[in-house]
Each structure stands twice: as C-alpha cells, then as structure tokens.
N, C-alpha and C. Protein backbone atom coordinates (compact mmCIF):
# COMPACT_ATOMS: atom_id res chain seq x y z
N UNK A 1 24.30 41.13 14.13
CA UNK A 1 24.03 42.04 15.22
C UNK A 1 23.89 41.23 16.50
N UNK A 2 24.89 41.86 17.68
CA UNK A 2 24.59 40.92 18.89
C UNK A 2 23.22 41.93 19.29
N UNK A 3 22.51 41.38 20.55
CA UNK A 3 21.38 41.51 21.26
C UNK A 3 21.53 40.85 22.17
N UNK A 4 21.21 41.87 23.20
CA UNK A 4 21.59 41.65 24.82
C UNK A 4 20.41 41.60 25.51
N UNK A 5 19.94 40.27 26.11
CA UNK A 5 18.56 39.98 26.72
C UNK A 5 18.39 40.24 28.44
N UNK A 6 17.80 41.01 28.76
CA UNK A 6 17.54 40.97 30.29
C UNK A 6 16.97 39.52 30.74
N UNK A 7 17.49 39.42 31.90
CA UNK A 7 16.65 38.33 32.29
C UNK A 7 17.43 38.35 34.26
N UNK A 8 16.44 38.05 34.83
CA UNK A 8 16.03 38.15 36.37
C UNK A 8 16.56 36.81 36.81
N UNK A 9 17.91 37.08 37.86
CA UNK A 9 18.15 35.68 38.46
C UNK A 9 17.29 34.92 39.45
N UNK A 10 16.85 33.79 39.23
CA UNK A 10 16.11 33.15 40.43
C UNK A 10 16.33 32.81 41.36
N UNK A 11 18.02 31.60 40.79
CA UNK A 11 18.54 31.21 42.04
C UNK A 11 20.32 30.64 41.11
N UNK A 12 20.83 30.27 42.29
CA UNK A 12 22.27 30.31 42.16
C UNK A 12 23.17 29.20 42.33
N UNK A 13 23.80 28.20 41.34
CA UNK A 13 24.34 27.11 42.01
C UNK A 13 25.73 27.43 41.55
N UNK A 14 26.81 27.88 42.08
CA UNK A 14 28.67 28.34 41.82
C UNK A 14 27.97 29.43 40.87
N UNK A 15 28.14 28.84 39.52
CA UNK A 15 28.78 30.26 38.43
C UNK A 15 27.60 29.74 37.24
N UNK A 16 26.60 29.09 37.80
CA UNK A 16 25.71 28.88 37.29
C UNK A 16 24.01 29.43 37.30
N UNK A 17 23.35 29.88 37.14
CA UNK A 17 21.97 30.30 37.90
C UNK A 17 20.92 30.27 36.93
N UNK A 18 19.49 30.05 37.87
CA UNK A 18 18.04 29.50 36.62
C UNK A 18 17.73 31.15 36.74
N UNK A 19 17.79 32.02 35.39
CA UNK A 19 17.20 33.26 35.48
C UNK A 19 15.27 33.05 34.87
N UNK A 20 14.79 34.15 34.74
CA UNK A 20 13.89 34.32 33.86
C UNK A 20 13.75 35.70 33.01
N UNK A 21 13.35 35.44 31.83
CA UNK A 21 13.55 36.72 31.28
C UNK A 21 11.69 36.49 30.56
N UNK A 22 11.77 37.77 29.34
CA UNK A 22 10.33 37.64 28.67
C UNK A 22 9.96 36.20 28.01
N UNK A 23 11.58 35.65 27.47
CA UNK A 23 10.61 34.42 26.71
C UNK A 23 10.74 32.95 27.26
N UNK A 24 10.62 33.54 28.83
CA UNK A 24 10.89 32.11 29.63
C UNK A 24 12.21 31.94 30.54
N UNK A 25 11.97 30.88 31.40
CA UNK A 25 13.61 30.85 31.99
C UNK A 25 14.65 30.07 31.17
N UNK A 26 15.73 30.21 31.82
CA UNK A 26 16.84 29.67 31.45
C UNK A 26 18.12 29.17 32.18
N UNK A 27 19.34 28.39 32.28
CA UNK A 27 20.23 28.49 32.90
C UNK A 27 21.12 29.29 32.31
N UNK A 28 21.61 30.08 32.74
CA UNK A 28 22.50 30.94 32.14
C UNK A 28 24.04 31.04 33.17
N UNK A 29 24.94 31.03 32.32
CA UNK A 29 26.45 31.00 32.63
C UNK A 29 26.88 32.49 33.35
N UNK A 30 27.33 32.25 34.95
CA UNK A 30 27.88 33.68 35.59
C UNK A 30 29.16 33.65 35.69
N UNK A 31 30.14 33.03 34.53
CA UNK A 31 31.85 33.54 34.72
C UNK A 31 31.95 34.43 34.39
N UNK A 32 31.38 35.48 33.72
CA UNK A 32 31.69 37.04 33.45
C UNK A 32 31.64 37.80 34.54
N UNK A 33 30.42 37.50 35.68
CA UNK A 33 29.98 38.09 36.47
C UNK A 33 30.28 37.84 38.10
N UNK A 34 30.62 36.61 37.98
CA UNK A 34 30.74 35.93 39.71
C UNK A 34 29.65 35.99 39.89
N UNK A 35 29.22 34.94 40.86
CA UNK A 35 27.91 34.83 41.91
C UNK A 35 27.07 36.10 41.66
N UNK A 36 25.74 35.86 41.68
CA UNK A 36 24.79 37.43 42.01
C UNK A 36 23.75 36.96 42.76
N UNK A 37 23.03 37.46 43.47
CA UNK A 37 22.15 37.44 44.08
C UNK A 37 20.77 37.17 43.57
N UNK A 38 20.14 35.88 44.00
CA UNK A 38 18.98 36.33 43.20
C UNK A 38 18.04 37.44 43.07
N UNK A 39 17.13 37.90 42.35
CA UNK A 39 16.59 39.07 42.58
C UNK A 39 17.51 40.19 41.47
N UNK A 40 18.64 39.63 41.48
CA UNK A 40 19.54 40.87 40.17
C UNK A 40 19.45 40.36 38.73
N UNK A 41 18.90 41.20 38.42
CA UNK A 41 18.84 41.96 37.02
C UNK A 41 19.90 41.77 36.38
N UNK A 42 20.31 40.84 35.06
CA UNK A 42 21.49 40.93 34.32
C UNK A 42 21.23 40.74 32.70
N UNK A 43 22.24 41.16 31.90
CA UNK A 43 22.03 41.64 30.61
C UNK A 43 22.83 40.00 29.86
N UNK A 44 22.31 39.07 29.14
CA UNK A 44 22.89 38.29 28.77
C UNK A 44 23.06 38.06 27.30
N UNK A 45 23.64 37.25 26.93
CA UNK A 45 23.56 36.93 25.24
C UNK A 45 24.43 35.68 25.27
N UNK A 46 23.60 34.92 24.49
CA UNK A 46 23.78 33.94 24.27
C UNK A 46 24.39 32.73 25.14
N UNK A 47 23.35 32.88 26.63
CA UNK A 47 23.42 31.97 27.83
C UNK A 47 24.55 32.57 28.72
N UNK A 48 24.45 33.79 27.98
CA UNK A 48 25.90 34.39 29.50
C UNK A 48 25.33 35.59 29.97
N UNK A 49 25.72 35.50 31.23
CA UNK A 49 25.30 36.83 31.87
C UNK A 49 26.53 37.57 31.57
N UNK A 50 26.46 38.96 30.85
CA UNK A 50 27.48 39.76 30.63
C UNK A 50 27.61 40.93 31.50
N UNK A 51 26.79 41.70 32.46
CA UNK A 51 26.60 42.70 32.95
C UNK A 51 25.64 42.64 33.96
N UNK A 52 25.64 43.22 35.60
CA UNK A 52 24.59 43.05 36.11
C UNK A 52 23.79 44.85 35.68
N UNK A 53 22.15 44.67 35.40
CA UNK A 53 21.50 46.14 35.13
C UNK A 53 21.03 46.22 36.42
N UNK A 54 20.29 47.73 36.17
CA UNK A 54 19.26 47.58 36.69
C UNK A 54 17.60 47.31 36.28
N UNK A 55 16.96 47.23 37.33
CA UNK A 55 15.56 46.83 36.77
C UNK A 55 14.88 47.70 35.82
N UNK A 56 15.04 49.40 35.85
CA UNK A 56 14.59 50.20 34.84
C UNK A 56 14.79 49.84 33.81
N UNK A 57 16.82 50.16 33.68
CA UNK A 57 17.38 48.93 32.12
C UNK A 57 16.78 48.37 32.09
N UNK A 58 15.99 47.40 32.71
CA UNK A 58 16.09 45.96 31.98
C UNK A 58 14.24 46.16 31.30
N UNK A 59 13.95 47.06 32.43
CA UNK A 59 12.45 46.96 31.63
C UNK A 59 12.49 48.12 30.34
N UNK A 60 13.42 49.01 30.23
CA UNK A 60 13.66 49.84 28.91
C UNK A 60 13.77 48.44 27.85
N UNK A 61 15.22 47.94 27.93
CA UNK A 61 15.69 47.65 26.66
C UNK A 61 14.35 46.23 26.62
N UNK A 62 13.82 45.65 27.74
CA UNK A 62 12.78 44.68 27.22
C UNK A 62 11.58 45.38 26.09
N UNK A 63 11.40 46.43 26.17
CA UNK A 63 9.93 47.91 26.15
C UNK A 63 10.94 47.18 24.22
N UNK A 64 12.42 47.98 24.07
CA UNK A 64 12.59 48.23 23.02
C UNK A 64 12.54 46.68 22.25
N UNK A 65 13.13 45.81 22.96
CA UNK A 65 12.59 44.23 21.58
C UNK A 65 11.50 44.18 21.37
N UNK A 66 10.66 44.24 22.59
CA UNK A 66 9.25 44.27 22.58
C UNK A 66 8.79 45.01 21.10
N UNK A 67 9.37 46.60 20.86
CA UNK A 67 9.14 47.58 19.30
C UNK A 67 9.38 46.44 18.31
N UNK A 68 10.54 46.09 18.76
CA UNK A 68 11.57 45.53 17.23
C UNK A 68 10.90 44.57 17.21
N UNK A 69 10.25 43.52 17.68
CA UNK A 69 9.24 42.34 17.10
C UNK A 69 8.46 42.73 16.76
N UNK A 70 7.40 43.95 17.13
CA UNK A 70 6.16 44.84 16.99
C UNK A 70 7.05 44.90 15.14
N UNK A 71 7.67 46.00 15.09
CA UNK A 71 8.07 46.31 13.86
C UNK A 71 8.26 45.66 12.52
N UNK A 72 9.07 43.88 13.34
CA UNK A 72 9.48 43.33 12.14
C UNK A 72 8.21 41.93 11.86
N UNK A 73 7.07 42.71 12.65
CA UNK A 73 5.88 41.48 12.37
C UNK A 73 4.77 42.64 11.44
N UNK A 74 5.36 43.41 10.98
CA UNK A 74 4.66 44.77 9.98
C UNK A 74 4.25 45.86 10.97
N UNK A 75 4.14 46.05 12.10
CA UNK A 75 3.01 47.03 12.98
C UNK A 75 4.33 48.01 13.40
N UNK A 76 4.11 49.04 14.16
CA UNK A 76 4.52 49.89 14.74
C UNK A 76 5.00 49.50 15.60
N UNK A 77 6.58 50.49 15.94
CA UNK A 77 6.87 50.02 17.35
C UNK A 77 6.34 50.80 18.49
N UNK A 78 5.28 52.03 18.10
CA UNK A 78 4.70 52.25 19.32
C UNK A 78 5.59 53.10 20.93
N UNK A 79 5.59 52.83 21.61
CA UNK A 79 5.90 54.33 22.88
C UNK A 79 7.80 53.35 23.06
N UNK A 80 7.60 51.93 22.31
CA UNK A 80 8.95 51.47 22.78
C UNK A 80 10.62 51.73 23.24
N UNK A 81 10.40 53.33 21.94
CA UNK A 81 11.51 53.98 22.61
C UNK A 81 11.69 55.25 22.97
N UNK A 82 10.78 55.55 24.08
CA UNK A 82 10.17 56.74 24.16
C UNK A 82 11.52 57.32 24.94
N UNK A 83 11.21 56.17 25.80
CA UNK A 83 12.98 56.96 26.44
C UNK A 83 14.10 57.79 25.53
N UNK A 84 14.52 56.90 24.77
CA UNK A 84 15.21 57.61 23.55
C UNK A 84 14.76 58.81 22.79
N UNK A 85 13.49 58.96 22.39
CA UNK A 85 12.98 60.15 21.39
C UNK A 85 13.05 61.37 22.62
N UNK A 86 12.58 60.92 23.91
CA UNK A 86 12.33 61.95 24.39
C UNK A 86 13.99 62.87 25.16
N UNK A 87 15.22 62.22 24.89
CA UNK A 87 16.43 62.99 24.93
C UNK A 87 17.13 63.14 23.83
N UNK A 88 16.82 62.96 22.62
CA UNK A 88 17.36 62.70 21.52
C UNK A 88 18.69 62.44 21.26
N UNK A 89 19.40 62.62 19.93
CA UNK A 89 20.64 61.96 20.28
C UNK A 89 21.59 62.28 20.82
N UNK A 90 22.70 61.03 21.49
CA UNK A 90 23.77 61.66 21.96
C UNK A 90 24.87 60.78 21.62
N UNK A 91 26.05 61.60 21.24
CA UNK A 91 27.11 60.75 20.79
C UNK A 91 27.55 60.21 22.30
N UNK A 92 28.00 59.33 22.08
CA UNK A 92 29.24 58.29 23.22
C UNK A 92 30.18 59.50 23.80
N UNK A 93 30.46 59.28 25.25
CA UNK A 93 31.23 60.58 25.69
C UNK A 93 32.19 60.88 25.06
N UNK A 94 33.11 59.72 24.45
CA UNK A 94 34.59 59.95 23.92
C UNK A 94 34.67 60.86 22.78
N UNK A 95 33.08 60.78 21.95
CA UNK A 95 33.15 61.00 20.96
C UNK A 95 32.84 63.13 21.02
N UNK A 96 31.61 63.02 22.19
CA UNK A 96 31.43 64.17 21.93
C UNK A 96 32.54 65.20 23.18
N UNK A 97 33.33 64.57 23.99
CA UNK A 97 34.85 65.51 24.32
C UNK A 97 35.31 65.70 22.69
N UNK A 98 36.05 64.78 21.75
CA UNK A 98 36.63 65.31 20.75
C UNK A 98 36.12 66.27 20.03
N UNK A 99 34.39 66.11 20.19
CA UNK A 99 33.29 67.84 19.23
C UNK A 99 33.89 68.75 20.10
N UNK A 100 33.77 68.60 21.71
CA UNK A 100 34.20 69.93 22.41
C UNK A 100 35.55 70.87 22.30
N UNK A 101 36.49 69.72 21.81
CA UNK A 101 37.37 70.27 21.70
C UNK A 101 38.02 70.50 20.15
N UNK A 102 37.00 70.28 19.19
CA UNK A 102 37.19 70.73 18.34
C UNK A 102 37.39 70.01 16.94
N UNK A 103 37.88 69.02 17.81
CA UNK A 103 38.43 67.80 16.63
C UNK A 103 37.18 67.43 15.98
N UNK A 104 38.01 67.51 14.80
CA UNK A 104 36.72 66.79 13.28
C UNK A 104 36.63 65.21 13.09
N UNK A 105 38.04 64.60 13.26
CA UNK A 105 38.48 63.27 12.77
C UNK A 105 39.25 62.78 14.19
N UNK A 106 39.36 61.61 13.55
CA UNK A 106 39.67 60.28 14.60
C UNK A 106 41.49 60.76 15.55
C-alpha cells in the first residue's frame, strides 16, 4: 500500500526543498511539481512531492494516519475520519456516471 504524507515547504533550493511534516522535516524532491512556494502544502511519498494540497487536506489525511497508528497500536481510531463517516460513501465520478446511466459492468 502506497501512503501519501503531507508535509509543509520551508524553503526552496531549484527542485529541491527542506519541508516539515508530523514526523519531522525532510528534504524532499520537487520534479513532479516545479518550484513551490514556501508556506505550500504538498502530498509526498517516498521523498517526492507528488501534488501541491491544501492545508485542510493536509490536516484531514494527517487527522486519518494519526487513526491508523491509533488503531494499529490496539486503541481506537477515534473522530479521525469524521470527515468521511459524516458524507458517507461515494464512488469515484467515473464510476458513479456509469450507475447513472445504467451500466452494471466495466
């Protein structure tokens, strides 16, 4: 399973930049992204910035690892994905045009 870490740029040298995220800073790689500003919010994995978020994102999906360590250390994950429970589910757009229009299969 990949897992995509928020983490907050500090500062910026070319295609390089020192972010910080929950478990500390890091240098993390911006060829996916070009230059960003410090102060932006980006979604990384595995030392790359893949996406710039925003700060809500970034404090949601932090809320939800935050559960998933809660969870896989025995305890509850607690209000972590409240966001989620409280719209319940939704298929991917592509998926739910094909319910609208009828289609069963791929």
């Amino acid at each position: 399973m990949c897992v995509g870490v928020p983490m907050q740029i500090l500062s910026v040298t070319g295609l390089a930049a020192e972010a910080r995220g929950d478990e500390g800073t890091a240098i993390i790689d911006l060829s996916l992204t070009g230059p960003l500003a410090p102060g932006t919010w980006v979604l990384t994995h595995l030392g790359t910035a893949r996406a710039e978020i925003g700060e809500q994102e970034a404090q949601q999906i932090n809320a939800a690892l935050a559960g998933l360590r809660l969870v896989m250390a025995g305890g509850t994950a607690g209000d972590a994905f409240a966001d989620i429970e409280a719209r319940g589910p939704q298929l991917p757009p592509h998926l739910q045009a094909a319910l609208e229009r009828g289609q069963k299969t791929g």
